[in-house]
Protein backbone atom coordinates (compact mmCIF):
# COMPACT_ATOMS: atom_id res chain seq x y z
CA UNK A 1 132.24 -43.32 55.59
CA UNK A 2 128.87 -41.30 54.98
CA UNK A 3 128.38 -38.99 52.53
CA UNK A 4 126.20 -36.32 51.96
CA UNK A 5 125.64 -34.72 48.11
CA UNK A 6 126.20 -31.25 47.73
CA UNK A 7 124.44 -29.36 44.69
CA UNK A 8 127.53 -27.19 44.92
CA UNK A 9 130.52 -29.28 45.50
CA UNK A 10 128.89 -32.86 44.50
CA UNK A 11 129.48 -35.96 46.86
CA UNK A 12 131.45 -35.17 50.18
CA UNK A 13 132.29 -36.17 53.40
CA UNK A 14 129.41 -35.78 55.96
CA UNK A 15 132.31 -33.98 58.52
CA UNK A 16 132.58 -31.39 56.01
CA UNK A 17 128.62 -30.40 56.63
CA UNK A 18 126.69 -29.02 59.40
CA UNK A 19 122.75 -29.09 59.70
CA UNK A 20 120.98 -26.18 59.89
CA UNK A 21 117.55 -27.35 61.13
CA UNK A 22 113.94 -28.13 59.41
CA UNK A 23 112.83 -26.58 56.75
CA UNK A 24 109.30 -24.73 57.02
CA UNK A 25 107.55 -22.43 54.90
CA UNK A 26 108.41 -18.80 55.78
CA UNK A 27 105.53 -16.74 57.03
CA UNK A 28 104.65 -13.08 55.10
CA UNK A 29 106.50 -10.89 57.55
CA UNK A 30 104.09 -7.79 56.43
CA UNK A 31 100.64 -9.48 57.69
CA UNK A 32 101.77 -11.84 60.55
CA UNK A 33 100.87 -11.14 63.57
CA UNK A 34 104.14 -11.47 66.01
CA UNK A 35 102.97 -14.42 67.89
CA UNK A 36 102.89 -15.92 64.38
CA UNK A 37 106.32 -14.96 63.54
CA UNK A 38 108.24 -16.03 66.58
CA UNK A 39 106.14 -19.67 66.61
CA UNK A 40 108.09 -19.81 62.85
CA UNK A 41 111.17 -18.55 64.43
CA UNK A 42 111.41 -20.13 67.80
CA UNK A 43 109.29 -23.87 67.27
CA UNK A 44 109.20 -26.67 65.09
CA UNK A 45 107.24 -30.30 64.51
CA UNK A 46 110.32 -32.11 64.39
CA UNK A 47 108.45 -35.25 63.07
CA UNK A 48 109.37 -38.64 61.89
CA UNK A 49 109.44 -39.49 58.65
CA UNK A 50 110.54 -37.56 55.24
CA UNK A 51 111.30 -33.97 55.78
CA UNK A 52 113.40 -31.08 54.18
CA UNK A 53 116.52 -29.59 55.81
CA UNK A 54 119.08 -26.85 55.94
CA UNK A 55 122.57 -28.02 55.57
CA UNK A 56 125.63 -26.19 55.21
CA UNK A 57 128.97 -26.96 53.73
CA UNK A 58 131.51 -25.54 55.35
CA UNK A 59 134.13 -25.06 53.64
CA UNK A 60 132.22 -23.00 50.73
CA UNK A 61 129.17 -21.41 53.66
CA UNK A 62 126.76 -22.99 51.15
CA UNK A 63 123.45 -23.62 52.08
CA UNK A 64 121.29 -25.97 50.61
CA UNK A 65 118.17 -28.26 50.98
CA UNK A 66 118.11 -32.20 51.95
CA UNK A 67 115.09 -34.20 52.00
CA UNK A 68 115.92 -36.67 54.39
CA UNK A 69 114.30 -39.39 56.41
CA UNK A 70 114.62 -39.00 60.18
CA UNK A 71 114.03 -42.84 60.90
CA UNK A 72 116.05 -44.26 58.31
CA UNK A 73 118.56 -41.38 57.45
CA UNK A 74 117.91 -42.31 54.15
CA UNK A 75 118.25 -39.04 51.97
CA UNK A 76 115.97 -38.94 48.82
CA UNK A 77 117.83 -35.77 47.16
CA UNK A 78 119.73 -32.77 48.09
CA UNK A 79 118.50 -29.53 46.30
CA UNK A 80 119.74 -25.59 46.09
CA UNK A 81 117.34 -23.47 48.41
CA UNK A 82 116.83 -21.34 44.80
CA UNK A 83 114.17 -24.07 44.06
CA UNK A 84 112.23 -23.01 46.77
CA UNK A 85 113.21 -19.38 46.40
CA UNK A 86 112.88 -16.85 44.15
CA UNK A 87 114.15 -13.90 45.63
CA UNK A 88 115.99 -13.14 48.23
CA UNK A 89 114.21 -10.93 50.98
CA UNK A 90 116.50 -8.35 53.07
CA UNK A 91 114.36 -7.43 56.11
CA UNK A 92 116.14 -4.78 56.98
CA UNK A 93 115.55 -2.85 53.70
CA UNK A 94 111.84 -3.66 53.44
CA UNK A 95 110.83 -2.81 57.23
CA UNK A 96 112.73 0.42 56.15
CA UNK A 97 110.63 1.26 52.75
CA UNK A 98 107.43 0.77 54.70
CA UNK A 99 108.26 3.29 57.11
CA UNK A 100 108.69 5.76 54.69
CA UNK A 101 105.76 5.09 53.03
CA UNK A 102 103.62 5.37 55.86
């Protein structure tokens, strides 16, 4: 049976996860241009070797971070996405501010 570690919920069942996709940097949403910010969006590398990826459990909807080799499917260590993350950006209230400032 594989597993998969969750920083959450420790070692589990791989059925009880879905992937959520690479991992890549996220562009600054303010100075992007748009062509910029649907390439992040809409395309990835999808290259060989190690790379970081979302996975979710489902049971408890939470995400986290795997680095995980795509040839192998060896996985080096699972992390929460608050290592990478600070601060949680809402779009919808920052797109909103800037209008009113303008």
């Amino acid at each position: 049976m594989k597993q998969l570690r969750c920083p959450l919920n420790g070692l589990r069942n791989i059925s009880e996860f879905i992937y959520g996709g690479e991992y890549h940097d996220v562009p600054d949403y303010r100075s992007c241009s748009s062509r910029d910010w649907s390439e992040h969006v809409f395309f990835a590398e999808t290259k060989a070797g190690w790379v970081i990826e979302w996975w979710c459990h489902l049971p408890t909807s939470y995400w986290f971070l795997v680095e995980r080799n795509t040839v192998s499917d060896e996985i080096r260590r699972s992390f929460p996405s608050s290592d990478l993350y600070q601060e949680r950006v809402d779009f919808s209230r920052a797109l909103a501010r800037e209008k009113q400032s303008e």
